[in-house]
Protein backbone atom coordinates (compact mmCIF):
# COMPACT_ATOMS: atom_id res chain seq x y z
CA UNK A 1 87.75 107.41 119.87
CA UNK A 2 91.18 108.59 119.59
CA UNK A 3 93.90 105.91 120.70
CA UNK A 4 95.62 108.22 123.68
CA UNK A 5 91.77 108.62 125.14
CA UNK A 6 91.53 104.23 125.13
CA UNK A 7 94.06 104.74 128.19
CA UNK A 8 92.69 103.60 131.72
CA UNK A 9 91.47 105.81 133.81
CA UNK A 10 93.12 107.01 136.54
CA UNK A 11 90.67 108.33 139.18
CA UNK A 12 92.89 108.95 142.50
CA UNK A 13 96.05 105.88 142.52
CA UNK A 14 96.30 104.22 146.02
CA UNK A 15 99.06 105.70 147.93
CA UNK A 16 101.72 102.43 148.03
CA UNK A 17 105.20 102.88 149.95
CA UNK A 18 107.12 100.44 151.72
CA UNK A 19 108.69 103.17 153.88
CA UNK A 20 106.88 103.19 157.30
CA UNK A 21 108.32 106.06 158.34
CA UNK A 22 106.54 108.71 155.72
CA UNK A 23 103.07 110.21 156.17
CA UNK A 24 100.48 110.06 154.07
CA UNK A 25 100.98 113.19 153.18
CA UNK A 26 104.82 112.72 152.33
CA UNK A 27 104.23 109.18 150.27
CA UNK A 28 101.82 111.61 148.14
CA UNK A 29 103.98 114.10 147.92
CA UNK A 30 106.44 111.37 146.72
CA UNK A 31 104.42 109.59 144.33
CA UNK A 32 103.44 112.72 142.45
CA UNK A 33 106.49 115.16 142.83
CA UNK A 34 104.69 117.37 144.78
CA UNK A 35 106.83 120.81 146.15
CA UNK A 36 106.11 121.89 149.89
CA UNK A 37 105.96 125.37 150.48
CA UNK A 38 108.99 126.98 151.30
CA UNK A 39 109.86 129.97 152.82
CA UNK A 40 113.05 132.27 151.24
CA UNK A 41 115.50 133.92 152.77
CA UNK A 42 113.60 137.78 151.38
CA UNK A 43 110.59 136.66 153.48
CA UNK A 44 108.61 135.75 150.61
CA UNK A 45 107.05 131.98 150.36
CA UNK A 46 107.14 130.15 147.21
CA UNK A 47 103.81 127.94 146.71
CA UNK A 48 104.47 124.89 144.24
CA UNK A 49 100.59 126.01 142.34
CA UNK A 50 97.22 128.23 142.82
CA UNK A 51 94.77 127.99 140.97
CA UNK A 52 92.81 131.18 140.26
CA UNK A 53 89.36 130.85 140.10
CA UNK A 54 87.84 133.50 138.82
CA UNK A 55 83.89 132.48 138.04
CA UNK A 56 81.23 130.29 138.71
CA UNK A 57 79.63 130.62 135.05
CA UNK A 58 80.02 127.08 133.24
CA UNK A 59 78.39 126.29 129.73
CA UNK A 60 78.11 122.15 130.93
CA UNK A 61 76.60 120.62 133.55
CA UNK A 62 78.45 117.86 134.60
CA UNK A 63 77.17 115.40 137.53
CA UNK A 64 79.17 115.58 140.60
CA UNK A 65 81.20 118.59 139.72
CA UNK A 66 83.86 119.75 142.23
CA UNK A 67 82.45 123.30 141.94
CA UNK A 68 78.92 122.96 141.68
CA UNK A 69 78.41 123.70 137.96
CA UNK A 70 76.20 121.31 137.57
CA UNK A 71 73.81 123.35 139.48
CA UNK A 72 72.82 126.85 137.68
CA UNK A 73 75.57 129.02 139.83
CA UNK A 74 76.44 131.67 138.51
CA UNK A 75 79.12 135.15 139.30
CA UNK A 76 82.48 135.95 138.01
CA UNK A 77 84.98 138.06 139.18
CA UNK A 78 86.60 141.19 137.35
CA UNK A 79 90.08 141.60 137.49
CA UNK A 80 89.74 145.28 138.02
CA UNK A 81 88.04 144.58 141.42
CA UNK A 82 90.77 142.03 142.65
CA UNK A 83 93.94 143.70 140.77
CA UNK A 84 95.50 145.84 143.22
CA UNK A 85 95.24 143.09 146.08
CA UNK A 86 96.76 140.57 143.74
CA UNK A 87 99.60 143.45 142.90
CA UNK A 88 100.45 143.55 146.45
CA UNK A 89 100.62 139.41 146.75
CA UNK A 90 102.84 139.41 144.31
CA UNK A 91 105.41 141.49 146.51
CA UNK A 92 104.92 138.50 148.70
CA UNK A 93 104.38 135.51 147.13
CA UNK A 94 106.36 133.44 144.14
CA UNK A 95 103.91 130.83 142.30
CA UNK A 96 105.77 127.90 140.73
CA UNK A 97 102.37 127.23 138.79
CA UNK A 98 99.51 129.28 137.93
CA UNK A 99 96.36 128.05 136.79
CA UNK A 100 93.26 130.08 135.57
CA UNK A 101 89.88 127.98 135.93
CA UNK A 102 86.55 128.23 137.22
CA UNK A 103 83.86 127.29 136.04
CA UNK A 104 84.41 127.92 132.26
CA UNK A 105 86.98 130.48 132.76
CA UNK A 106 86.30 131.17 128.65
CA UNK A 107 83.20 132.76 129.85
CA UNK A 108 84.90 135.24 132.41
CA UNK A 109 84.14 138.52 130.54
CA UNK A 110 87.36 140.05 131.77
CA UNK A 111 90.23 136.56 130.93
CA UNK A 112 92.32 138.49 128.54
CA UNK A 113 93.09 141.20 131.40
CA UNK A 114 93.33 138.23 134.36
CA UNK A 115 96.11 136.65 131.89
CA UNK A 116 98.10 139.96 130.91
CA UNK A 117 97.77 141.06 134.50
CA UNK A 118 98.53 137.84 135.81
CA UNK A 119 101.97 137.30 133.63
CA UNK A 120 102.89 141.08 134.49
CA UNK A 121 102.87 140.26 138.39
CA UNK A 122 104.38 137.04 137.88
CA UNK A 123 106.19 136.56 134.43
CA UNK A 124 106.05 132.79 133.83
CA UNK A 125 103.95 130.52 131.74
CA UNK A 126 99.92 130.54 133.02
CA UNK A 127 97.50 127.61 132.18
CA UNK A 128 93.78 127.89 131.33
CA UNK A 129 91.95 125.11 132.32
CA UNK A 130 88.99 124.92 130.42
CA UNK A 131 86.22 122.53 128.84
CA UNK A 132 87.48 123.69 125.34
CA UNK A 133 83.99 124.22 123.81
CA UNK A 134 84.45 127.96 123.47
CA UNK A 135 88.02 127.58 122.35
CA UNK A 136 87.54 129.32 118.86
CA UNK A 137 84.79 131.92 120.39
CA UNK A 138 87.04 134.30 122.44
CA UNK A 139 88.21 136.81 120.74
CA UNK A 140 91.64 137.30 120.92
CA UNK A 141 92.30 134.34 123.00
CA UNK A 142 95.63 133.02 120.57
CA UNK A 143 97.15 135.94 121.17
CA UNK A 144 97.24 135.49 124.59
CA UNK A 145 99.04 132.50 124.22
CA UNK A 146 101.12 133.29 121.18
CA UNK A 147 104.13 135.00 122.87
CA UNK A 148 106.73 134.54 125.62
CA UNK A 149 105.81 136.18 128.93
CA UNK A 150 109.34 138.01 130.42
CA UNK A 151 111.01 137.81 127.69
CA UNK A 152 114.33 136.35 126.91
CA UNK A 153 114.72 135.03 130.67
CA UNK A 154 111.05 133.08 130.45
CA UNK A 155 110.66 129.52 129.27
CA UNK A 156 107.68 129.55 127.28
CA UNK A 157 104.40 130.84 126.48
CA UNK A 158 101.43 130.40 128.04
CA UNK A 159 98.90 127.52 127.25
CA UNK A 160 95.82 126.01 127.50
CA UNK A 161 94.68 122.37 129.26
CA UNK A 162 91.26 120.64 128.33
CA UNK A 163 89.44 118.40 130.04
CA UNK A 164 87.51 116.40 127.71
CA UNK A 165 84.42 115.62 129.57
CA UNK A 166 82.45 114.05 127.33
CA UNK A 167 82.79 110.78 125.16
CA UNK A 168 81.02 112.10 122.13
CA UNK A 169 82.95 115.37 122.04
CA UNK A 170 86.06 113.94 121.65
CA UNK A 171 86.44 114.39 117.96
CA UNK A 172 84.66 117.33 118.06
CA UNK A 173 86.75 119.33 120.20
CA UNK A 174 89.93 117.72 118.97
CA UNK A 175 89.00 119.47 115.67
CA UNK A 176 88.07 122.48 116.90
CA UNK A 177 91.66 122.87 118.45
CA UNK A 178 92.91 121.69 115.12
CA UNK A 179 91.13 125.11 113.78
CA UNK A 180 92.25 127.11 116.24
CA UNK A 181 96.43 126.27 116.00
CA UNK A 182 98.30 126.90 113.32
CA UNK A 183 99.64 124.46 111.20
CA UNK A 184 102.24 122.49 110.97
CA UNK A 185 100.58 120.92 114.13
CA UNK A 186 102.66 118.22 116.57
CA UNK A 187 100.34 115.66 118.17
CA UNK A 188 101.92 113.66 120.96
CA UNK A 189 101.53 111.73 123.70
CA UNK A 190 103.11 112.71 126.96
CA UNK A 191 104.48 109.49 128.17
CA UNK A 192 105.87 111.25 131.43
CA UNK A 193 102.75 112.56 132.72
CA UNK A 194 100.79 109.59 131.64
CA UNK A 195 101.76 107.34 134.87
CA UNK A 196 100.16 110.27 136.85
CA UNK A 197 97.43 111.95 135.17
CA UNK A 198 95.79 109.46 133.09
CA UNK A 199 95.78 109.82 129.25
CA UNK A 200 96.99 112.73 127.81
CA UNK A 201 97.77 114.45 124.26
CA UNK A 202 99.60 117.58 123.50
CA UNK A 203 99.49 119.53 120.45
CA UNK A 204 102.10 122.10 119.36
CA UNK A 205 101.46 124.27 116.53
CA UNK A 206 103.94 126.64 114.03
CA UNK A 207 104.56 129.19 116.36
CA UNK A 208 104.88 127.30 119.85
CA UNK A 209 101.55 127.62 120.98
CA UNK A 210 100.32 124.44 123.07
CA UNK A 211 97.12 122.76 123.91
CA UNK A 212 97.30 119.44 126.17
CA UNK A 213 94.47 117.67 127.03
CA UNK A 214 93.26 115.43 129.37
CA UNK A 215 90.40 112.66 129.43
CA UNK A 216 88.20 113.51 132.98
CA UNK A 217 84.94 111.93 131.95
CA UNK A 218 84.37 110.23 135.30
CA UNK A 219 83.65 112.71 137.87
CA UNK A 220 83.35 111.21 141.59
CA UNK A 221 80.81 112.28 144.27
CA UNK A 222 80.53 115.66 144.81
CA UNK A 223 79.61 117.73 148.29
CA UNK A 224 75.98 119.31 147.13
CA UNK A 225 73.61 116.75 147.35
CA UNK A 226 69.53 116.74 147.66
CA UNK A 227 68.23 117.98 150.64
CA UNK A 228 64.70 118.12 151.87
CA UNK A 229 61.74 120.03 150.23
CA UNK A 230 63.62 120.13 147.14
CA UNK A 231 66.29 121.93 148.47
CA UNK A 232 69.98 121.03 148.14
CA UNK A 233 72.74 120.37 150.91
CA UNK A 234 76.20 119.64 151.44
CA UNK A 235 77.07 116.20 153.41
CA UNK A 236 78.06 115.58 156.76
CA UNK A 237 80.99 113.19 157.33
CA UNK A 238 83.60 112.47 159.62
CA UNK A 239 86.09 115.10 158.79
CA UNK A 240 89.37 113.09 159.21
CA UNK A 241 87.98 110.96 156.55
CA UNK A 242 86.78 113.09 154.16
CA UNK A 243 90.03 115.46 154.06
CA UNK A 244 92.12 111.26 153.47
CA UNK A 245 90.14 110.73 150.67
CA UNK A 246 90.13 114.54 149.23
CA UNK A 247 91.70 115.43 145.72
CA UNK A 248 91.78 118.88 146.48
CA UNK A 249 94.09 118.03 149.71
CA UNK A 250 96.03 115.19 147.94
CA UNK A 251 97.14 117.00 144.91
CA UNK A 252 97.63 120.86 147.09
CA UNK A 253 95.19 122.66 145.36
CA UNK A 254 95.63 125.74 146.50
CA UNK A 255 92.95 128.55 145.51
CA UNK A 256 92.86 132.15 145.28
CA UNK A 257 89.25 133.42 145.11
CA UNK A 258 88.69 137.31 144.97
CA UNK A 259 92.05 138.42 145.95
CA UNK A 260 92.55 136.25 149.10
CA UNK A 261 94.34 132.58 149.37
CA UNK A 262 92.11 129.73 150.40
CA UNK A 263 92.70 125.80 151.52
CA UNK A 264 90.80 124.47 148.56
CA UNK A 265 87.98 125.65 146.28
CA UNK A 266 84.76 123.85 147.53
CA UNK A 267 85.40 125.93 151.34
CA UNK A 268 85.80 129.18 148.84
CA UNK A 269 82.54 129.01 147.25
CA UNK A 270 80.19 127.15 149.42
CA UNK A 271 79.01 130.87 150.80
CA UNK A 272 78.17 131.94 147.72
CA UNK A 273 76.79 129.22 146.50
CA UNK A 274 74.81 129.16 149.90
CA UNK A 275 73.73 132.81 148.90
CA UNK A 276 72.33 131.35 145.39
CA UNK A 277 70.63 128.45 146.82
CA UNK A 278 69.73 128.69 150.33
CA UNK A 279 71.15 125.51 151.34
CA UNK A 280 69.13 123.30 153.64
CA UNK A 281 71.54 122.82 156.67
CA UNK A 282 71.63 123.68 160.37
CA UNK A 283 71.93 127.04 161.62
CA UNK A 284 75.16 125.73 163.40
CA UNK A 285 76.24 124.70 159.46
CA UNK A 286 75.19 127.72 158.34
CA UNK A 287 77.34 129.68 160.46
CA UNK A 288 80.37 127.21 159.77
CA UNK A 289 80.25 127.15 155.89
CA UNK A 290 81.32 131.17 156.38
CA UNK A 291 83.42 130.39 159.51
CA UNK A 292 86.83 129.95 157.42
CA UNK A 293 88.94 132.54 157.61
CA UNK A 294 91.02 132.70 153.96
CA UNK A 295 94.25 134.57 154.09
CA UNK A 296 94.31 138.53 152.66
CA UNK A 297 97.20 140.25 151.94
CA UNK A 298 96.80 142.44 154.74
CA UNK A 299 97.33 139.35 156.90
CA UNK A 300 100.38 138.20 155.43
CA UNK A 301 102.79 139.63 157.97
CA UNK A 302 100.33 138.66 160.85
CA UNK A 303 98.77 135.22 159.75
CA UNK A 304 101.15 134.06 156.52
CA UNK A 305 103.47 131.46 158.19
CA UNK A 306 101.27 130.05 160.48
CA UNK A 307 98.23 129.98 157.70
CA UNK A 308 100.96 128.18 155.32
CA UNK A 309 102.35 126.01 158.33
CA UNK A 310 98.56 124.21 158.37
CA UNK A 311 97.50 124.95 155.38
CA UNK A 312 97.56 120.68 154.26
CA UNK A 313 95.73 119.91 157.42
CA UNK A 314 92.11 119.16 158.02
CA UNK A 315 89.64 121.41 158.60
CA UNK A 316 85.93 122.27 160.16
CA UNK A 317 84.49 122.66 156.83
CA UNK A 318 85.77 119.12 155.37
CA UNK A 319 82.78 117.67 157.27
CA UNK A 320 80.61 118.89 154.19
CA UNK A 321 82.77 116.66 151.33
CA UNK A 322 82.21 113.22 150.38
CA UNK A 323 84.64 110.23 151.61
CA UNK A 324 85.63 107.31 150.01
CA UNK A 325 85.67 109.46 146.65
CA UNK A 326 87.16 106.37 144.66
CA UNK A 327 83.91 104.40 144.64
CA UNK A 328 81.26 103.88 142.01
CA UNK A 329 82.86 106.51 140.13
CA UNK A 330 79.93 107.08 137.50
CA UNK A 331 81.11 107.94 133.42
CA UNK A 332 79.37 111.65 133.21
CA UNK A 333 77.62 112.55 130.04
CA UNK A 334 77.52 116.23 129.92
CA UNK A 335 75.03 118.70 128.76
CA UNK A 336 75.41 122.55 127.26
CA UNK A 337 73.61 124.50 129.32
CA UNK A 338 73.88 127.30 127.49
CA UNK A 339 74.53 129.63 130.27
CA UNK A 340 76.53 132.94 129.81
CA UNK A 341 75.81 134.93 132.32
């Protein structure tokens, strides 16, 4: 195993300030360096990150995955269908960090026009998230990171993040990155981020391009569990509880999922992955897994600063997430699944 992966794991780190007078949600905010929301003086709002999830489609099926993919979901989203609303946000909106996941967003048919479409609306550096198994299977996929977005003003090109999810696969996909840079290749350990994230390399090749990775192969509990009859459900907790011990609401993981903004990404997809499964809940939980209302760019003017003014508090839908997400984390031991839908 590669020394920077024989780091210990960092699941969700307690929350530990002296200072009685913070929140909870200030001492995270604190501890991690996260930006609120702010509002400038041209009416736009700057958001600190989004991540842009853009399909269900994953080729591993991890236990207890955040997003379900360890069930056979499946969907992506075009950009074409989503590009003119995400043209307007962007007359609205400034994102200090954009992130492109899903899912395996490698499998989105359509990723090379979500990042050049994506850096056009807002010309800064764009991570993919991904698994990293496809990493030398998408055409075209270094070029997308091989050049600065905005030119001369811009900081840097875009770049990729891995999770490593499985034990086995270290060296594999650490050599399968190795193919795809260019050499000379820097490998080195981000000593900054390592306090916060958990182990972490980053590799640098000739011309700039980066790949950093990061060792997630202990997944908590997730919110689809067995139901009845064979069916699946989502859980039923005490919201107050579940939203406390929530990564998603801890770390401001803010989503947008076809062209509107959303809370988190478990209350985006739940409906459609309620229309794939036919969940086994209440009619009353029926009706309130499609009872959130996301916000649309049409809303902006009407909804946007009381919609951003809550958006960190609990809601209905947290009810359906797991609580006490630090315990009996289990190691995960991914499969391919093979699926490309």
């Amino acid at each position: 195993m590669p020394e920077f992966l024989k780091q210990e794991d960092k699941i969700l780190p307690s929350i530990d300030n002296p200072d009685p007078e913070l929140s909870r949600r200030e001492k995270i905010d604190l501890k991690f360096g996260l930006q609120p929301i702010v509002w400038e003086e041209d009416g736009k709002v700057t958001i600190p990150k989004i991540e842009f999830y853009i399909n269900h489609i994953c080729n591993l099926n991890c236990k207890g995955c955040n997003r379900f993919n360890d069930h056979n979901f499946v969907g992506h989203q075009r950009w074409e269908d989503y590009e003119q609303e995400l043209r307007r946000w962007g007359e609205h909106v400034n994102i200090s960090q954009i992130v492109i996941m899903g899912g395996e967003p490698l499998l989105n048919p359509t990723l090379k026009e979500w990042v050049h479409g994506l850096n056009s609306i807002w010309p800064q550096a764009l991570q993919i998230l991904s698994n990293g198994t496809r990493i030398n299977r998408v055409k075209g996929l270094y070029d997308l990171l091989n050049f600065n977005v905005g030119g001369s003003d811009f900081h840097g090109p875009n770049w990729i993040g891995i999770s490593l999810h499985n034990s086995d696969d270290y060296e594999i996909i650490l050599d399968e990155v190795r193919k795809f840079l260019v050499e000379p290749i820097t490998e080195s350990i981000d000593s900054k981020e390592l306090s916060n994230t958990g182990s972490e390399l980053q590799m640098i090749d000739a011309n700039g391009v980066k790949v950093r990775f990061w060792q997630q192969n202990v997944f908590v509990q997730g919110a689809v569990i067995p139901g009845k009859n064979g069916r699946l459900t989502l859980r039923d907790n005490d919201v107050e509880l579940a939203h406390t011990s929530c990564a998603f609401a801890q770390f401001k993981c803010y989503h947008m999922i076809k062209g509107k903004i959303y809370k988190c990404g478990p209350v985006g997809i739940f409906p459609d992955f309620d229309d794939q499964f036919d969940l086994d809940l209440s009619a009353e939980d029926k009706k309130l897994v499609r009872e959130y209302q996301p916000l649309s760019v049409d809303e902006f003017a009407q909804r946007g600063k009381e919609f951003f003014a809550t958006i960190d508090e609990p809601i209905p839908q947290c009810k359906f997430c797991p609580i006490n997400q630090n315990e009996t984390p289990e190691i995960i031991y991914p499969t391919i699944k093979g699926k490309t839908q």
